[in-house]
Structure formats: structure tokens, C-alpha cells
Protein backbone atom coordinates (compact mmCIF):
# COMPACT_ATOMS: atom_id res chain seq x y z
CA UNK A 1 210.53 109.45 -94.76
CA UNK A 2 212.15 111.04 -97.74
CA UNK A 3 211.19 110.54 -101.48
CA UNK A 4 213.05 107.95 -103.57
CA UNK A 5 216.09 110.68 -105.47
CA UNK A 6 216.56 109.39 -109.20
CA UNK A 7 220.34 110.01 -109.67
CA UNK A 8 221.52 111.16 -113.00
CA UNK A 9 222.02 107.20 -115.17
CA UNK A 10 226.09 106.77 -115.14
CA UNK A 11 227.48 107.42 -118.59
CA UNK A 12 228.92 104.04 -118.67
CA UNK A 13 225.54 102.08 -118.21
CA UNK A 14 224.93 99.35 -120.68
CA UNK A 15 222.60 100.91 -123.69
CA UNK A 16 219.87 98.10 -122.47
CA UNK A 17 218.82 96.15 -119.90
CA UNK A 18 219.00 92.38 -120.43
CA UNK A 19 216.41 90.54 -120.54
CA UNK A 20 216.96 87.53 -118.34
CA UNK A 21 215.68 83.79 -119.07
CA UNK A 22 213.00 81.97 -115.97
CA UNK A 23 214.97 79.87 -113.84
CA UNK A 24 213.46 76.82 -112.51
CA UNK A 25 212.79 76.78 -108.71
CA UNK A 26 213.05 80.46 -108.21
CA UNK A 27 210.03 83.09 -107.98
CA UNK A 28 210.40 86.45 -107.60
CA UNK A 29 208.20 89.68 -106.01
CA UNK A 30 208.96 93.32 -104.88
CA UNK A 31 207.20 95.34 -103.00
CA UNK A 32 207.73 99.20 -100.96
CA UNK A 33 207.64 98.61 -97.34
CA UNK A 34 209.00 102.48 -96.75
CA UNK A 35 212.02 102.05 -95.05
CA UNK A 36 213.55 104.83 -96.22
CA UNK A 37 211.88 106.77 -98.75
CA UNK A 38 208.65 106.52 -100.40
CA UNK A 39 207.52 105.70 -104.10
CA UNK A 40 210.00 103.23 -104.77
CA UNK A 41 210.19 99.77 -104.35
CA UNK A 42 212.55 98.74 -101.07
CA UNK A 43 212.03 94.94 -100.22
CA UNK A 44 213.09 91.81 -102.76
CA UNK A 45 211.53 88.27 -102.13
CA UNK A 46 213.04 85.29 -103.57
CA UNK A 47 211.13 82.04 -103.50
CA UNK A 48 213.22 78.86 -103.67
CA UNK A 49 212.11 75.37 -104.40
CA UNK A 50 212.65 72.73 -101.98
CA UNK A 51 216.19 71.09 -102.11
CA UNK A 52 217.57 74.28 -103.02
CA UNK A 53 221.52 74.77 -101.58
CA UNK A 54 223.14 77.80 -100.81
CA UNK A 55 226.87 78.86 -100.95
CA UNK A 56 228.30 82.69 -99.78
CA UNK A 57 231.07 85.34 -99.36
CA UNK A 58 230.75 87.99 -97.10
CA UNK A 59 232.77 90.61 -96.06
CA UNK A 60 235.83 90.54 -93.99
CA UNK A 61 235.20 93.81 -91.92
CA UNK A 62 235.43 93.63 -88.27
CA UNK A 63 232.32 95.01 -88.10
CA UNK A 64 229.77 93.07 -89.80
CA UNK A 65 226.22 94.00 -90.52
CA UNK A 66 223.43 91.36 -88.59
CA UNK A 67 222.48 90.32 -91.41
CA UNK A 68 225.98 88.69 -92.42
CA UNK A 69 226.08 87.69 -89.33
CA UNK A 70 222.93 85.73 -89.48
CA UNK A 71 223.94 84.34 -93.69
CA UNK A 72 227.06 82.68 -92.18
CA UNK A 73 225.20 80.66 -90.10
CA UNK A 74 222.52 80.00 -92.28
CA UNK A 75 225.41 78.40 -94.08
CA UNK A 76 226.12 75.69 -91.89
CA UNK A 77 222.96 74.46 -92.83
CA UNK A 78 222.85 74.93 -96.36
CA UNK A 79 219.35 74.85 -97.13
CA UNK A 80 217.38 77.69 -98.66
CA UNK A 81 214.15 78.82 -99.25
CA UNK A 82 213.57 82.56 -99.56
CA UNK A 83 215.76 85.38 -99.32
CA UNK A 84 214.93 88.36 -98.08
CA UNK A 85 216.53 92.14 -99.35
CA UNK A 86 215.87 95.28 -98.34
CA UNK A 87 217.92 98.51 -99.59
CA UNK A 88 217.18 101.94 -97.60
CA UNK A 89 219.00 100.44 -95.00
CA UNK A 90 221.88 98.56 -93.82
CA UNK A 91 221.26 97.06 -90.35
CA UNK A 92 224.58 97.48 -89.54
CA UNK A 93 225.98 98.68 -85.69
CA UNK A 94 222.57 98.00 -84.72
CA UNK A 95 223.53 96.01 -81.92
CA UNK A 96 220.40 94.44 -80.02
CA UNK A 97 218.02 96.12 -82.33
CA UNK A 98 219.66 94.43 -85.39
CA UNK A 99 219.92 90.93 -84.39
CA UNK A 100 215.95 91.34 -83.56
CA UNK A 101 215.20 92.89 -86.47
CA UNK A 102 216.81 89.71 -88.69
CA UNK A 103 215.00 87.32 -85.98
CA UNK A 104 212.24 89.31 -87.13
CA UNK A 105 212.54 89.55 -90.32
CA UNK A 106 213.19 85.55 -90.64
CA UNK A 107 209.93 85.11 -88.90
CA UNK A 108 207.59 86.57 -91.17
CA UNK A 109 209.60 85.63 -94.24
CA UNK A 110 209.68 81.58 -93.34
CA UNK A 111 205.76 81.74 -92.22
CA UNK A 112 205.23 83.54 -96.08
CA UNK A 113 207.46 80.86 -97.51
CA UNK A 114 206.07 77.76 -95.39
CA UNK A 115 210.01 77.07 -94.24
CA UNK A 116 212.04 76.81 -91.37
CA UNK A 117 213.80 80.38 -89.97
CA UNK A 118 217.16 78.49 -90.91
CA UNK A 119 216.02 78.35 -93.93
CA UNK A 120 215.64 82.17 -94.84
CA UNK A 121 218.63 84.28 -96.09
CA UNK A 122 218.55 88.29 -95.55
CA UNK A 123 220.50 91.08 -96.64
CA UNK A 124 220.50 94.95 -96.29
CA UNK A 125 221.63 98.16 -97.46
CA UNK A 126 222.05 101.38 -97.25
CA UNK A 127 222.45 103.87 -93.54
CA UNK A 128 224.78 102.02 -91.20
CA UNK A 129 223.43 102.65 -87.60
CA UNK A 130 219.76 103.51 -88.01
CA UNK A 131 217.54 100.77 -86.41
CA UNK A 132 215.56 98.94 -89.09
CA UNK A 133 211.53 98.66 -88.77
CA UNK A 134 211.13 94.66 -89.42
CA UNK A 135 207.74 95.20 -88.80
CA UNK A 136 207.34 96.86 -91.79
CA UNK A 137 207.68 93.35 -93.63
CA UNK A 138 203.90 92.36 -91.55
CA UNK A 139 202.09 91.70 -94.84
CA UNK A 140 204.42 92.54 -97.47
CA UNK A 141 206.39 89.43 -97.54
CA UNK A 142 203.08 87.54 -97.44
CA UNK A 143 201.75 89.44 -100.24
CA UNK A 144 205.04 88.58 -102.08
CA UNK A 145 205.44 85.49 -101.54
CA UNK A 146 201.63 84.93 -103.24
CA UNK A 147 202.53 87.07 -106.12
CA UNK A 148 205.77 85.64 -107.05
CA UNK A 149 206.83 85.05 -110.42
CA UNK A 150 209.57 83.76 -113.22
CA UNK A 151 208.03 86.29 -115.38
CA UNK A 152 210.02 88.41 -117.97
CA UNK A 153 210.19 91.26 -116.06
CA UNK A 154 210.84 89.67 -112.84
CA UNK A 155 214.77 89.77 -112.26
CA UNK A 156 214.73 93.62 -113.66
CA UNK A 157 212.34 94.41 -110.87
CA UNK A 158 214.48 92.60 -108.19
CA UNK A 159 217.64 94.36 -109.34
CA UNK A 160 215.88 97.79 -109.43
CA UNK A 161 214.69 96.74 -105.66
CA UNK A 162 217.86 96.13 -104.29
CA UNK A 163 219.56 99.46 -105.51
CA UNK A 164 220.77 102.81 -103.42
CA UNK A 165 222.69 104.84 -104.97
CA UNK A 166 223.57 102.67 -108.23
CA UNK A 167 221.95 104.64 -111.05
CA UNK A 168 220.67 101.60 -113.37
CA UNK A 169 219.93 97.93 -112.05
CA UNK A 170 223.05 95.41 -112.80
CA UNK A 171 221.77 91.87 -114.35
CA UNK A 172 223.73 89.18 -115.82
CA UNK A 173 223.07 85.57 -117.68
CA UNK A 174 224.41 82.51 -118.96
CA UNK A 175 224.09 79.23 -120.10
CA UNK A 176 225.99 75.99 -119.65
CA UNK A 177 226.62 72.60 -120.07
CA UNK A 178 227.60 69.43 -117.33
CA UNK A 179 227.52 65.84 -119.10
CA UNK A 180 225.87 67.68 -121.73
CA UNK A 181 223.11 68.90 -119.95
CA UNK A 182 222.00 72.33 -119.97
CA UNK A 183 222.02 74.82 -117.24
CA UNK A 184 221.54 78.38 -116.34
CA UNK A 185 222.70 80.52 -114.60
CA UNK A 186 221.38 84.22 -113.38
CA UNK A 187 222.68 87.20 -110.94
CA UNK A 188 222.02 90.29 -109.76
CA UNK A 189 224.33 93.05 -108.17
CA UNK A 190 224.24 96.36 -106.22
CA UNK A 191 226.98 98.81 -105.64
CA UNK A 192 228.03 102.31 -106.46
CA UNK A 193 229.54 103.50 -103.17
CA UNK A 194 231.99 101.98 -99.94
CA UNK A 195 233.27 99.20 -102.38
CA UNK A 196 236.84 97.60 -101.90
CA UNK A 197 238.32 94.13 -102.44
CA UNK A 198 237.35 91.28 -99.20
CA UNK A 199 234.85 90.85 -101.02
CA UNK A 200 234.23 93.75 -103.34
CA UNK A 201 230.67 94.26 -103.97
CA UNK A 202 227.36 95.60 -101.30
CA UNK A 203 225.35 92.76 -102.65
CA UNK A 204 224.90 90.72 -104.81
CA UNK A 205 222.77 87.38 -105.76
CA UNK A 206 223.36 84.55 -108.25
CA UNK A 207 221.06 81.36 -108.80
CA UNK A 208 221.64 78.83 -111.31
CA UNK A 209 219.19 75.57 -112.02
CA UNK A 210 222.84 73.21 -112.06
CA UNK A 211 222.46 70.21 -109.60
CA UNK A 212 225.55 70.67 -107.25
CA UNK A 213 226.46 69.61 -103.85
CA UNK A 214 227.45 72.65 -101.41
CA UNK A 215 230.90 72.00 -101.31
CA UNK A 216 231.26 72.43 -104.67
CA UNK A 217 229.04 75.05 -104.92
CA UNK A 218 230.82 76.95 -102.32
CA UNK A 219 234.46 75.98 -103.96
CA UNK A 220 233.35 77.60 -107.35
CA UNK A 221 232.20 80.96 -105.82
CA UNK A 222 235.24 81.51 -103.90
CA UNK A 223 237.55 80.86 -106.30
CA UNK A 224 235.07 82.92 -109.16
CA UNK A 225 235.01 85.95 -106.24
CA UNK A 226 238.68 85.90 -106.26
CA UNK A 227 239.21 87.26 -110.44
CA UNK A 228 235.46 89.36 -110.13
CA UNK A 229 234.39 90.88 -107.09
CA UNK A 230 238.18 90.96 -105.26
CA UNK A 231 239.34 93.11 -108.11
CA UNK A 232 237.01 95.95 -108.50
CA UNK A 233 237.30 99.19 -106.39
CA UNK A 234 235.47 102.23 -106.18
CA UNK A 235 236.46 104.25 -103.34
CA UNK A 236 239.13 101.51 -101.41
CA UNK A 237 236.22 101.30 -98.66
CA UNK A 238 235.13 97.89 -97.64
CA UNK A 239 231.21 97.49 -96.59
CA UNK A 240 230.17 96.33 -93.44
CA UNK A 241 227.26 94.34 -95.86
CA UNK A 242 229.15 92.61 -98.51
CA UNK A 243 227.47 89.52 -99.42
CA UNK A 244 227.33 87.22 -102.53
CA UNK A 245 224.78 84.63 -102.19
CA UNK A 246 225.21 81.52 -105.08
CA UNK A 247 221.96 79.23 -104.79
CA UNK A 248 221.25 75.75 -106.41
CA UNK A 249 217.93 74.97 -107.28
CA UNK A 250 219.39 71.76 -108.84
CA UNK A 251 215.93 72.19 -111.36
CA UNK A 252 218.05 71.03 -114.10
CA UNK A 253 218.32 67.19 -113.56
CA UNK A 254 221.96 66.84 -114.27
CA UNK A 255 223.81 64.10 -112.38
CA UNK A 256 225.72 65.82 -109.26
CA UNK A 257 229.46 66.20 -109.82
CA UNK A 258 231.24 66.40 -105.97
CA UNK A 259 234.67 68.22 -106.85
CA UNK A 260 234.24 71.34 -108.03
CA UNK A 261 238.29 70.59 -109.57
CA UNK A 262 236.09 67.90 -112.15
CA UNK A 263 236.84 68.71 -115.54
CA UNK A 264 233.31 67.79 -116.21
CA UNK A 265 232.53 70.83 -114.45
CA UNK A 266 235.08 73.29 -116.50
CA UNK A 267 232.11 74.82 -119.03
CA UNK A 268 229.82 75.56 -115.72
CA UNK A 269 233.19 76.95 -113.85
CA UNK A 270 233.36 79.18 -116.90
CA UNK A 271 230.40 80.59 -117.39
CA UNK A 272 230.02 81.52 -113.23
CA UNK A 273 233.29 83.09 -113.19
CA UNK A 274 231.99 85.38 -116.51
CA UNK A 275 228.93 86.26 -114.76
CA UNK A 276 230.67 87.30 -111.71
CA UNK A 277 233.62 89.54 -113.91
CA UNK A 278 230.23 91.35 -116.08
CA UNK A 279 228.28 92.00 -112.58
CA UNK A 280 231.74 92.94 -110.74
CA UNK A 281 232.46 95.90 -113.44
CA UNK A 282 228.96 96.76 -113.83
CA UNK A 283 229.42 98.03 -109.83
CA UNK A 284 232.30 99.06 -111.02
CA UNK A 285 230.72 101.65 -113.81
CA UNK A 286 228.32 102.60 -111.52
CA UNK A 287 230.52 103.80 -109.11
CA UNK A 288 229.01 107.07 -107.46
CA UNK A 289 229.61 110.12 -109.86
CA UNK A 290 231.64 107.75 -112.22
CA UNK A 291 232.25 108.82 -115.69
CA UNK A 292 235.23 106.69 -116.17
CA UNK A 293 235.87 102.94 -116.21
CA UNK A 294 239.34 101.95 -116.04
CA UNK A 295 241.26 98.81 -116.24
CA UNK A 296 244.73 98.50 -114.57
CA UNK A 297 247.02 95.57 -115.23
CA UNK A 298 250.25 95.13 -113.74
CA UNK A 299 252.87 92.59 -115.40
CA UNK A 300 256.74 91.90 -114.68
CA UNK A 301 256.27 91.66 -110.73
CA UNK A 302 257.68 89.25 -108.67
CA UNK A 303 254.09 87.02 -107.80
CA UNK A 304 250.68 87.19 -109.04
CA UNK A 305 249.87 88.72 -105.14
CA UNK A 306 252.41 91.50 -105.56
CA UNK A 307 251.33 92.39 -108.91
CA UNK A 308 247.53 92.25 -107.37
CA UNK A 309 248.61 94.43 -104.21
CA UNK A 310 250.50 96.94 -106.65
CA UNK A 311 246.99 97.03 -109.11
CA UNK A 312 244.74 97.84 -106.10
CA UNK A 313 247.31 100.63 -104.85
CA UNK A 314 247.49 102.07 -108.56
CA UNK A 315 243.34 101.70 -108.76
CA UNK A 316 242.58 103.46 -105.26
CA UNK A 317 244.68 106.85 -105.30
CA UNK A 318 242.68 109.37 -105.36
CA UNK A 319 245.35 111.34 -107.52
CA UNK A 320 245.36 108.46 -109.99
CA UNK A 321 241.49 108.92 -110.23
CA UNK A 322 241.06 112.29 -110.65
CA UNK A 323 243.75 112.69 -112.80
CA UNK A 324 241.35 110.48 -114.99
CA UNK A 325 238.59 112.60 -114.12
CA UNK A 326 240.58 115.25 -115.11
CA UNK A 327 241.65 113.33 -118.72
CA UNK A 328 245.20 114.29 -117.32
CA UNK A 329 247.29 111.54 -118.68
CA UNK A 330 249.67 112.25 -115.37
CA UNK A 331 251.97 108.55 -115.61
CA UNK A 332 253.95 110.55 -112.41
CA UNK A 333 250.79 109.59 -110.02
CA UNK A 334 250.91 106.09 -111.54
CA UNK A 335 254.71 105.99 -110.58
CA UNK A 336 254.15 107.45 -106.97
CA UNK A 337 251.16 104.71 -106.49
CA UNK A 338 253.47 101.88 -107.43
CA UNK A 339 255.93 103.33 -105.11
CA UNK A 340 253.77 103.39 -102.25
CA UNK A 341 252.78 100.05 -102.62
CA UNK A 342 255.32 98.43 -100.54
CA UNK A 343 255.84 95.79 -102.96
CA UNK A 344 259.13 94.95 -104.89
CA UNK A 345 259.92 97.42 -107.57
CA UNK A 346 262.92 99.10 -109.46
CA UNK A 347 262.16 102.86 -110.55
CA UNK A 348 264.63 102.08 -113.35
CA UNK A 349 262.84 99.16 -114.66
CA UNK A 350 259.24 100.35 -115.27
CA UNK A 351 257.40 100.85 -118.13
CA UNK A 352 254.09 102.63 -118.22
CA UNK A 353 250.86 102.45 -120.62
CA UNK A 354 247.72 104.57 -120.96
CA UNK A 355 245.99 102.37 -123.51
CA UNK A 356 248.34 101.49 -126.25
CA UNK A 357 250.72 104.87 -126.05
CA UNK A 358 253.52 104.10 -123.83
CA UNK A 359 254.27 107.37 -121.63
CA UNK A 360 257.28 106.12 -119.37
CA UNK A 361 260.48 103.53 -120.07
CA UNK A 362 263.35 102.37 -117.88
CA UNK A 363 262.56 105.25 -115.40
CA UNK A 364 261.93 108.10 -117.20
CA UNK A 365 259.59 109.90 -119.95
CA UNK A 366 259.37 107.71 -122.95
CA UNK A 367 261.10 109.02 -126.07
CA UNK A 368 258.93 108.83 -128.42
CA UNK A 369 256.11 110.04 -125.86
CA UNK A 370 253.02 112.34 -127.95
CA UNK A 371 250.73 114.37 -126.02
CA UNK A 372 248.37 114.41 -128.22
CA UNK A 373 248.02 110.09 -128.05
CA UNK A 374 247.82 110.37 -124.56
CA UNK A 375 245.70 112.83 -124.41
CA UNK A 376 243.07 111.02 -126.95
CA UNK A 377 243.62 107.73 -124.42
CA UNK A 378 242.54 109.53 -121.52
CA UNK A 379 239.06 111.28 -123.35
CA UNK A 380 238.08 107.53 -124.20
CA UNK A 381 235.08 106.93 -122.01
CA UNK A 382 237.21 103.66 -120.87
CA UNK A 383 240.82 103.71 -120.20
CA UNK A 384 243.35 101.49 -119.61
CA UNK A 385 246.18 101.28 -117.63
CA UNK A 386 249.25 99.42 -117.76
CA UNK A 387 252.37 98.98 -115.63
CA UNK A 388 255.18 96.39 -116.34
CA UNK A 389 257.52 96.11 -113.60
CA UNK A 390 260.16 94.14 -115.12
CA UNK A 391 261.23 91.68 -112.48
CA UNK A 392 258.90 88.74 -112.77
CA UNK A 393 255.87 86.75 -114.03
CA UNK A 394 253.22 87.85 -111.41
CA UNK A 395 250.54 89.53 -113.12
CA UNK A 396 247.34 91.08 -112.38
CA UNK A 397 244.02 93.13 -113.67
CA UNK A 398 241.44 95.08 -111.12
CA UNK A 399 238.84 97.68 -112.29
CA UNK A 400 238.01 100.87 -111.03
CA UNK A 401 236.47 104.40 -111.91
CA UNK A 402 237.43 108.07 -111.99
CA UNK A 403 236.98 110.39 -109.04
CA UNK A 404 234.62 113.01 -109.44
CA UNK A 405 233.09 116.10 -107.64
CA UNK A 406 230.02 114.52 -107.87
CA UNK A 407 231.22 111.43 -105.15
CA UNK A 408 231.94 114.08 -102.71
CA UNK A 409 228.12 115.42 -103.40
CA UNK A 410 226.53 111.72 -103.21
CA UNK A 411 228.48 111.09 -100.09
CA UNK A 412 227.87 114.57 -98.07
CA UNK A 413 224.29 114.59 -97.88
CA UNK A 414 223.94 110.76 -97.89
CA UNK A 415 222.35 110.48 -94.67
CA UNK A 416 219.95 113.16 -95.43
């Protein structure tokens, strides 16, 4: 077992950590079962009142860790209880071992939480391949799930629990209103590494108190994933863990609205889909070895998908990046990525942007084109990049970060 490695904190984490309100019908409790390293805290337990309904993305890789495997048929179902996370490692190509190891897991989470196995939700990260020790969980969860609280410092621990190689724990909050009642809603993300759109995040874990039925509960996180976690990359790599968990403790007594389309429903719609954007970059500037976050729009294509498909081809280059690691303010790698992206384009047409100095027009340098601006754009601890395309009204944003030397260190020795 190897100690617990305390990463240098990414430049671009948040000055704080938020403090996030109690939210009724959910208890939380950490613990270190050792299933990786030692001296740090490896396992999350949630505790989930009774009526509480669950909605999910997951990844779309072929090869799915058990634990997805086991989430999307916990779905079908719909009721939850407890979830269970562990970081350290991913159960993933596992085979045998992994689907006993979730059966295992399930068991001594629903006998701490007094629930049915169908009940129980479980995700993992971290090593793909290596078996992982259920048994480890004999006790813990137990002890967890007597020690659980809505304290203050409760969802900082979770975050903190769940985390690999992020280098500071992502938390989000807000509040809303349906038929003027209040509700509230909370999440929690990991990321830093193997992070690409379908859907773009390791894990990550949202609970609100809002009374809703699963339909709509599931309707709302799809379409929220869609503008947060589907447009944020870090290295174009797509996790065989991705999951994003939304659960309803419905807590807050507010009369259930069916269609998630229900205007009454607009403020709640609005605040979930913030949530989602703030934990989707936070991954984002946490990416591993990040020292950049950068924003890419694309306007002028032919469809909102092109523009999207032309973003994501801009965001994952690896010249792009490191010519933002390098502060290079090198529009010619912007150019080449649109080119590549197989989606309509005219050379002559485009215009590129890095921030507010425009470095390329109709196809060539712009005129008026300074250096020195460009050069102060690209030193900005944030950048932003624009590309107008000039042939249509399909727009769209993604986030990414900078490449650095320091990716290539995380990643080389990750497995030891």
C-alpha cells in the first residue's frame, strides 16, 4: 500500500472552499478503508431518507466499469438509499472479480443502511484493472453509516474522499424556488485526468431536497449534462467510470411537478444547470498539471452540433494546449484544429480571437494584429478563445486546460 501523494494545489483553485448548507434527508461519513494508499480517507457514505429518487448519466465507453454497470440498473428501480464511493480504485476490466466486488459491496452497504441491495448506488475510481478488496468495507460502512452527519463540514469531507489526482475538493450550491417554495440543491465532483465529453466528468454527485418524480428528475440532468459536463475536456479521454448521480430527497414539501418542460419548474432548471457548469469547470481547472483554463467558443457555423464538434477539436489538440502552456498566442494551431475537424468551413471566411485581440481575418493575419496584446491575452491565468466561422448561426462554448510537462509526470508513474 502506498502513502496518500499531496499534489501541488492547481493554480486555478477557487481561493476558498464553500461552505455548503445541510440538506434534508441526506447524511454523510468518510472513512480510510486502505485501498490504495494509507493516511487518507478512501470510502464516502451517503445516507438517504426513505422516498428518496435517483436519476444518472454514465459514460458511453464500450467498456464500462461494474460499478456503472450495476447504477444503470439500479435505475430501473429508482429508489435510493445510500451510495457508496470509493477512490484508489476504479473496478473497471475486473471481470468476475468486479461484479462480486459491487455484489459485495451492496451487501454490507444495504445491511449498514437497513435497505434493499437495489437500493444502494456505488461508484469507483482510480487503477483500471486491479481487483478491488470489498471486504475492506466489513465495518467501515457500518461505522459510517452510525456516524453520519449534515454537519458543516460534512460535504467538504465527502468531496476530499472521493478525489485522486484532483488537487483541491470541487463543491457547489444553490437555492431555488417551485410554486414558491424553497429548495436546495448540492453537488460534488471529481476529475483531473481521462476526462472527455459522453459524459465528461469521473464522478460526480448532486442531491437536492426538491420533490420531483424520476422522469423529470432524469429529463433535467440530461439536458443540464448536455451545456456542463459534455463540454469540458482535459485530455480528449473518456473514463470507463463516468457517472453523475442526481438524487431527490423530496425533504422540501413542494407539490410534485411531472414535466420537467413546466415553466413552474424554469427557476429549479436554472439553478441545476449552474451547478453542473461551476462543478464541470472546476474538473476542468483541475485538470492534471493545469495552469491554464480556457474557454473556446465557436460562432458562424452551420448548426449548433458542428460548431460543438469544431469547439471540442479546437479544445483537445495537444498543439493548441501547449501552445497555451507555452503563452504562445499561435492562431495557426487554432486554424489547423478547425481544419481537421471535418466539419463545414471556408479558410477564407474565419476570424480568430485570443480574448478580445483579434489575431486572424478572412484567412489571413489580421491587420491591425499587436504582439504585444496577444501576448498579454495568453499570460492571463484564463484565456479565451474564439473562432467565427462565418457561414451560419450554430454556436458553441466547451472548456478545457493547457498541456503541461507535469500531465506527462502525473500520468507515467500513475500506477506506481
Amino acid at each position: 500500500m502506498s502513502s496518500a501523494k499531496s499534489p501541488p494545489v492547481s493554480p486555478l483553485a477557487p481561493a476558498t472552499v464553500p461552505d455548503l448548507p445541510p440538506l434534508p434527508g441526506v447524511r454523510i461519513a468518510t472513512s480510510q478503508a486502505g485501498i490504495r494508499y494509507s493516511g487518507r480517507t478512501d470510502v464516502l457514505y451517503v445516507d438517504l431518507a426513505p422516498g428518496t429518487r435517483a436519476a444518472g448519466v454514465f459514460t458511453r465507453s464500450k467498456c464500462p466499469s461494474a460499478p456503472v454497470d450495476w447504477c444503470r440498473e439500479a435505475l430501473s428501480h429508482g429508489a435510493a438509499r445510500a451510495v457508496v464511493v470509493n477512490s484508489g480504485n476504479a473496478n473497471a476490466f475486473t471481470g468476475r472479480l468486479g461484479r462480486e466486488a459491487v455484489a459485495k459491496t451492496v451487501q454490507i452497504a444495504a445491511q449498514a443502511a437497513g435497505c434493499s441491495d437495489r437500493e444502494v448506488y456505488v461508484a469507483s475510481t482510480g487503477v483500471i484493472g486491479e481487483p478491488l478488496p470489498a471486504e475492506r468495507f466489513e465495518g467501515v460502512l457500518a461505522d459510517c453509516a452510525a456516524r453520519a452527519t449534515d454537519g458543516p463540514a460534512a460535504w467538504a469531507e465527502a468531496a476530499r474522499a472521493i478525489m485522486t489526482t484532483d488537487t483541491f475538493p470541487k463543491l457547489a450550491t444553490r437555492t431555488a424556488e417551485i410554486d414558491g417554495v424553497r429548495v436546495t440543491i448540492n453537488g460534488i465532483a471529481k476529475g483531473a485526468g481521462m476526462i472527455a465529453p459522453d459524459m465528461a466528468t469521473m464522478l460526480a454527485f448532486v442531491f437536492t431536497d426538491a420533490a420531483l418524480p424520476q422522469a423529470a428528475l432524469q429529463a433535467l440532468l440530461a439536458a443540464g449534462t448536455q451545456t456542463s459536463f459534455n463540454c469540458v475536456t482535459v485530455d480528449g479521454d473518456t473514463s470507463t467510470s463516468d457517472t453523475l448521480l442526481l438524487f431527490s430527497t423530496a425533504k422540501a414539501g413542494n407539490a410534485e411537478i411531472a414535466d420537467a418542460a413546466d415553466p413552474r419548474l424554469a427557476g429549479f432548471k436554472a439553478a441545476l444547470d449552474s451547478l453542473l457548469i461551476e462543478l464541470a469547470q472546476l474538473v476542468a481547472k483541475d485538470g492534471e498539471g493545469a495552469r491554464k483554463f480556457v474557454t473556446v467558443r465557436v460562432t458562424g457555423a452551420e448548426s449548433d452540433a458542428s460548431a460543438h464538434r469544431i469547439a471540442m477539436s479546437i479544445a483537445n489538440s495537444p498543439l493548441v494546449k501547449t501552445a497555451v502552456a507555452g503563452e504562445d498566442a499561435n492562431w495557426g494551431r487554432v486554424v489547423m484544429a478547425v481544419g481537421k475537424a471535418g466539419e463545414p468551413a471556408d479558410r477564407d471566411r474565419l476570424a480568430i480571437w485570443f480574448g478580445d485581440v483579434r489575431v486572424a481575418v478572412q484567412g489571413a493575419r489580421d491587420p491591425d494584429y499587436s504582439e504585444d496584446a496577444a501576448s498579454a491575452v495568453m499570460r492571463e491565468p484564463e484565456i479565451g478563445i474564439r473562432v467565427d466561422l462565418g457561414l451560419g448561426e450554430g454556436q458553441a462554448r466547451v472548456w478545457t486546460c493547457d498541456l503541461t510537462k507535469a500531465y506527462i509526470e502525473i500520468n507515467g508513474d500513475y500506477r506506481s
